[in-house]
C-alpha atoms as a PDB file:
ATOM      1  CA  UNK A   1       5.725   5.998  16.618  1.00  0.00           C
ATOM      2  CA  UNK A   2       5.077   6.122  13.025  1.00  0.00           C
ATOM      3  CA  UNK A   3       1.439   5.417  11.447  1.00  0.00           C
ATOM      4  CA  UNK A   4       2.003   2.735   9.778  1.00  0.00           C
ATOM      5  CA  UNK A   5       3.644   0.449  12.470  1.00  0.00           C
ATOM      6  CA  UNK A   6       0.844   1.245  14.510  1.00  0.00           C
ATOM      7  CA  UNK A   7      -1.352   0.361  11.975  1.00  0.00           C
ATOM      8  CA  UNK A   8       0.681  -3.063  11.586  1.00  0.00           C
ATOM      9  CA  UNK A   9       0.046  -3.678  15.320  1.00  0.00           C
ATOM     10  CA  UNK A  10      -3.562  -3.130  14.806  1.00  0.00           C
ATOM     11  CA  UNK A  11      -3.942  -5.537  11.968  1.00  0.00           C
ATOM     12  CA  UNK A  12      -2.197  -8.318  14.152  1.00  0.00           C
ATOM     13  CA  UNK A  13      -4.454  -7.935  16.949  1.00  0.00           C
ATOM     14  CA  UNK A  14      -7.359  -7.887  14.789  1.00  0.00           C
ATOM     15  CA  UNK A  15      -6.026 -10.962  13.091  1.00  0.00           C
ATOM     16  CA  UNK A  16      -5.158 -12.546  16.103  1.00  0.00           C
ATOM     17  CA  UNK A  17      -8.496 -11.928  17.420  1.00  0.00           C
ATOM     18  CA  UNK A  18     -10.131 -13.517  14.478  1.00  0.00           C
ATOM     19  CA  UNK A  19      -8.307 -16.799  15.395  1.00  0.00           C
ATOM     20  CA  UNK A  20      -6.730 -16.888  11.733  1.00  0.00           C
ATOM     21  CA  UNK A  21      -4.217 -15.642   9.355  1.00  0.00           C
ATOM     22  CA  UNK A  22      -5.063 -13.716   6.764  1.00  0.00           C
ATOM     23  CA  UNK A  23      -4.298 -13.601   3.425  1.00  0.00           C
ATOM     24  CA  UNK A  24      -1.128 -11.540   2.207  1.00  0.00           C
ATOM     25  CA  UNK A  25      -1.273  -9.784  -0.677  1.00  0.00           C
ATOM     26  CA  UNK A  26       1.722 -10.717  -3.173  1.00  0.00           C
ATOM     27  CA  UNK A  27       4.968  -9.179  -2.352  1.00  0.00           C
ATOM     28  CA  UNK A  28       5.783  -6.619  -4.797  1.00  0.00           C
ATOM     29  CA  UNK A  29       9.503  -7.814  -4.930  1.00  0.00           C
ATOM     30  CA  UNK A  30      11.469 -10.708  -6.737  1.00  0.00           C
ATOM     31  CA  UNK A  31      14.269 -12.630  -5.758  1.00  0.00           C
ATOM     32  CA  UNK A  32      17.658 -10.625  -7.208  1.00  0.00           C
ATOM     33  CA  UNK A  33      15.766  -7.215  -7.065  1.00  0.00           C
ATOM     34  CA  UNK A  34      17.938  -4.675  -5.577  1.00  0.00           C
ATOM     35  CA  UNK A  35      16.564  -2.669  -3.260  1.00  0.00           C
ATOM     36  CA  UNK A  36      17.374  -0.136  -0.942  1.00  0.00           C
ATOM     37  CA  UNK A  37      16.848  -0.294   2.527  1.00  0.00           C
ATOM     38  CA  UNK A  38      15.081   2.637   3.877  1.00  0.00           C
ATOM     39  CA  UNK A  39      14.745   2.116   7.571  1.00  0.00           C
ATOM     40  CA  UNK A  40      16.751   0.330   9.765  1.00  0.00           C
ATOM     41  CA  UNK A  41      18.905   1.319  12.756  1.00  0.00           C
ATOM     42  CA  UNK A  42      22.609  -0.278  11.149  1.00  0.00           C
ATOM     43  CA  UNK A  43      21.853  -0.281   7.552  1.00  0.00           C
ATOM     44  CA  UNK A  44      20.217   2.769   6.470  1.00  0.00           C
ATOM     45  CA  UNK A  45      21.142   3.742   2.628  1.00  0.00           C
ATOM     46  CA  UNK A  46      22.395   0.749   1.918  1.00  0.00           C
ATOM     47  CA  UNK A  47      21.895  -1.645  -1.321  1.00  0.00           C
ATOM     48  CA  UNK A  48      21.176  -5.456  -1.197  1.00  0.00           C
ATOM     49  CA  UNK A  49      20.210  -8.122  -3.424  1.00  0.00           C
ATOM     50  CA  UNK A  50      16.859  -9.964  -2.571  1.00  0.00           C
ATOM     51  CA  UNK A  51      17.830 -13.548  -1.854  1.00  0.00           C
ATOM     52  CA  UNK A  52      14.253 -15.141  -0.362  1.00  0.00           C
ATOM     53  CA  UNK A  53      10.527 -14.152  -0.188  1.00  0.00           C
ATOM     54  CA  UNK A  54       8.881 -15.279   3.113  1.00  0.00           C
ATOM     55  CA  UNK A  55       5.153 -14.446   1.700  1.00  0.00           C
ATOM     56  CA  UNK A  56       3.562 -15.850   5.312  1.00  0.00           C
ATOM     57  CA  UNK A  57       5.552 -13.215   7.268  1.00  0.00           C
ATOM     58  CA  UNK A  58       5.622 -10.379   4.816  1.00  0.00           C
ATOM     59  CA  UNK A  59       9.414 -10.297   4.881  1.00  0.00           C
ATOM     60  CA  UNK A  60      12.492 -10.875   3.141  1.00  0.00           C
ATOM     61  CA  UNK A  61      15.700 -12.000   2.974  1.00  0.00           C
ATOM     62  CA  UNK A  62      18.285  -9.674   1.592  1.00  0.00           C
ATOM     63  CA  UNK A  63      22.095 -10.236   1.100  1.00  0.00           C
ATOM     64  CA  UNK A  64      24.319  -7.304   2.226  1.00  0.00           C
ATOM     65  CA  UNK A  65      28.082  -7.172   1.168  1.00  0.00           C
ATOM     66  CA  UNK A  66      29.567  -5.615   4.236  1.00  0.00           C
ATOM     67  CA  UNK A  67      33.427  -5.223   4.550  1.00  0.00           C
ATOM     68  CA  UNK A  68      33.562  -7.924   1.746  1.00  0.00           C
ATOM     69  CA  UNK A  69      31.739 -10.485   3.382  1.00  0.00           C
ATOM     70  CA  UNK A  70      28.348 -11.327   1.987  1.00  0.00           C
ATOM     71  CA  UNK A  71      25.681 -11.564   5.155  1.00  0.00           C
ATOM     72  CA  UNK A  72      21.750 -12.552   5.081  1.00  0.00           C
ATOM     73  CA  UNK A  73      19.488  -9.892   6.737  1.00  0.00           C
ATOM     74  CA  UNK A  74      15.691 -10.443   7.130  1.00  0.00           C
ATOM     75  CA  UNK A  75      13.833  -7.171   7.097  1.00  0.00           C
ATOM     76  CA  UNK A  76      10.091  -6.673   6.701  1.00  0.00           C
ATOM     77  CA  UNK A  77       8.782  -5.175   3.449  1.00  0.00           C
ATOM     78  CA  UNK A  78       8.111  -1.781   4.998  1.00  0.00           C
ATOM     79  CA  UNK A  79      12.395  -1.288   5.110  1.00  0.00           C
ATOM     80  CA  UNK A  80      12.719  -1.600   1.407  1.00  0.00           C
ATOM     81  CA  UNK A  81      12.004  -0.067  -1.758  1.00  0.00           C
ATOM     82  CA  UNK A  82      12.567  -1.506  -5.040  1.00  0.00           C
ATOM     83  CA  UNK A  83      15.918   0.999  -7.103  1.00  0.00           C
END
């Protein structure tokens, strides 16, 4: 299991524990960045387009073009990297 989504998991229970959210730092992507998505068991390698922000869940909403048809994919933060 890698480091840091062990490290995620121990955040949440921490936060959980708490009783509260905590604050998110800003994401450090805009909507219509490309990015590249790094890790992810269908779409490895591939480009998207950012489409949304979801700041509460540190996620986002890309838009992949696959076999010509554009589809939304939400992917946390960690799958990405700005190109």
């Amino acid at each position: 299991v890698p480091v840091d989504a062990i490290q995620r998991v121990k955040n949440k229970e921490i936060e959980l524990r708490m009783g509260g959210a905590r604050k998110l730092p800003p994401l450090p992507f805009s909507v219509t960045d490309w990015v590249q998505i790094q890790e992810h068991l269908s779409f490895t390698g591939l480009m998207a387009q950012v489409m949304e922000l979801r700041q509460d869940k540190n996620r986002l909403v890309v838009e992949l073009d696959i076999f010509g048809q554009k589809v939304p994919v939400e992917l946390s933060i960690d799958q990405v990297r700005v190109v």
